[in-house]
Protein backbone atom coordinates (compact mmCIF):
# COMPACT_ATOMS: atom_id res chain seq x y z
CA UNK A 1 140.46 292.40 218.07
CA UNK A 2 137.92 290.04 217.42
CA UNK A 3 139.77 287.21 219.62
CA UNK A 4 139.36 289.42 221.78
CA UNK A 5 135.34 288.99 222.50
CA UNK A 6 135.52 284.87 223.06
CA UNK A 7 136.34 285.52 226.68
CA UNK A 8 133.94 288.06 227.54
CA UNK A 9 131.09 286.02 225.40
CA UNK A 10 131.51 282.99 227.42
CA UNK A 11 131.15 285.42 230.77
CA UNK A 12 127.74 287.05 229.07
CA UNK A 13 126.28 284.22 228.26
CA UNK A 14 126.85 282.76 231.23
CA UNK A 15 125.08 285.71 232.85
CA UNK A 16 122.49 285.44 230.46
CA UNK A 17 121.52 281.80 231.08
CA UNK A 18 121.08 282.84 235.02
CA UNK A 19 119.11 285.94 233.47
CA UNK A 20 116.70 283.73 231.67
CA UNK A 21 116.38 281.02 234.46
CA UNK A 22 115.37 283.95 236.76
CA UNK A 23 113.10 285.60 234.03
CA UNK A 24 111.36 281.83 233.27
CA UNK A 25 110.60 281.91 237.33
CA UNK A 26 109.03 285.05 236.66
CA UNK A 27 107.28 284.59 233.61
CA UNK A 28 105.83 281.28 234.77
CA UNK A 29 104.57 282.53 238.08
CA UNK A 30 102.50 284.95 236.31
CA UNK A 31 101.30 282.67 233.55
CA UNK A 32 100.45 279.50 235.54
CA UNK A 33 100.38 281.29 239.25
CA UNK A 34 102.86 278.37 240.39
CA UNK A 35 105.91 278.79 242.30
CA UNK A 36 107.42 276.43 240.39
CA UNK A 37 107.21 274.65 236.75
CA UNK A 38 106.27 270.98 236.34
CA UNK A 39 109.50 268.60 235.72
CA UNK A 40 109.17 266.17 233.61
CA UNK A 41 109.60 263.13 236.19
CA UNK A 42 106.92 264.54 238.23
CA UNK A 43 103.66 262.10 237.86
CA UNK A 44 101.70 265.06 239.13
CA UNK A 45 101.96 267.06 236.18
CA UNK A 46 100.23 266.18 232.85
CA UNK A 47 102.40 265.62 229.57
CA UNK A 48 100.81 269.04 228.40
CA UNK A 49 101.57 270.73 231.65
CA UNK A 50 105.11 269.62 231.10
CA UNK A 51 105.62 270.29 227.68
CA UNK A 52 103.78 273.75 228.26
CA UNK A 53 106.57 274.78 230.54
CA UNK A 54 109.11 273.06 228.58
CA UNK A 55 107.85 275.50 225.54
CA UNK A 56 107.61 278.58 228.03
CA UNK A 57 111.71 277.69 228.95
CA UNK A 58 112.85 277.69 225.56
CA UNK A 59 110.98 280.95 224.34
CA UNK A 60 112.26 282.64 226.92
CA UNK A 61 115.69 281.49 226.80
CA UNK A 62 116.12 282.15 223.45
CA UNK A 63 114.82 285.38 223.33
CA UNK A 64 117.41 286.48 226.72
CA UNK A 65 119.96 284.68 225.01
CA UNK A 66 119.63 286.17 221.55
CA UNK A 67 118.97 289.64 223.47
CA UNK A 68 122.02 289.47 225.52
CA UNK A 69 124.06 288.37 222.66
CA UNK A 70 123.42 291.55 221.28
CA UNK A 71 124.00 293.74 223.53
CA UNK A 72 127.16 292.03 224.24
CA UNK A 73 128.02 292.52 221.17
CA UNK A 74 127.18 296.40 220.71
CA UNK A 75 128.94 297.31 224.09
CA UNK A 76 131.80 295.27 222.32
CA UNK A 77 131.83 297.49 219.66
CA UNK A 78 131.52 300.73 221.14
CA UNK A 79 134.39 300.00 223.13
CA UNK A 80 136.50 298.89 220.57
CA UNK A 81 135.31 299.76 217.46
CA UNK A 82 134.85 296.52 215.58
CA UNK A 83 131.79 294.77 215.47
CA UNK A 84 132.62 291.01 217.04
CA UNK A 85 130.24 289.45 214.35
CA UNK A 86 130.19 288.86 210.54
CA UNK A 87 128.78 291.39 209.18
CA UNK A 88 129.46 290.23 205.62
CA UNK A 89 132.27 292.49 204.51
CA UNK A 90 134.82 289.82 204.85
């Protein structure tokens, strides 16, 4: 069953990357009161402006990713039974 949950991974985390790109737009506005975060290229930005929002991404991404992954992963296994992880009784 397990084989199973590769499909339906690939379609969460899609939705989770577009979750945490909206949730970054969010989370910067209210931090920085910008519309939108520095890029890298953009002379107008300092490096520490840039790596700021850089650090802001990642944290957030992680954290939607690792929360989506899990709950991904428990709706997998109350529908099914089997947990999709190893959960170290293999």
């Amino acid at each position: 069953m397990k084989v199973l949950y590769r499909p339906l991974s690939l379609l969460v985390s899609t939705g989770g990357a577009l979750l945490a790109g909206a949730v970054f737009r969010k989370v910067w506005r209210l931090v920085s009161g910008e519309d939108e975060a520095p890029r890298p290229m953009d002379r107008r930005f300092s490096i520490w402006e840039v790596v700021a929002a850089a650090a802001v991404q990642g944290a957030v991404a992680g954290a939607v990713r690792a929360a989506v992954d899990r709950a991904g992963a428990a709706g997998y296994e109350k529908a099914t039974g089997s947990w999709p992880g190893d959960d170290g009784d293999e």
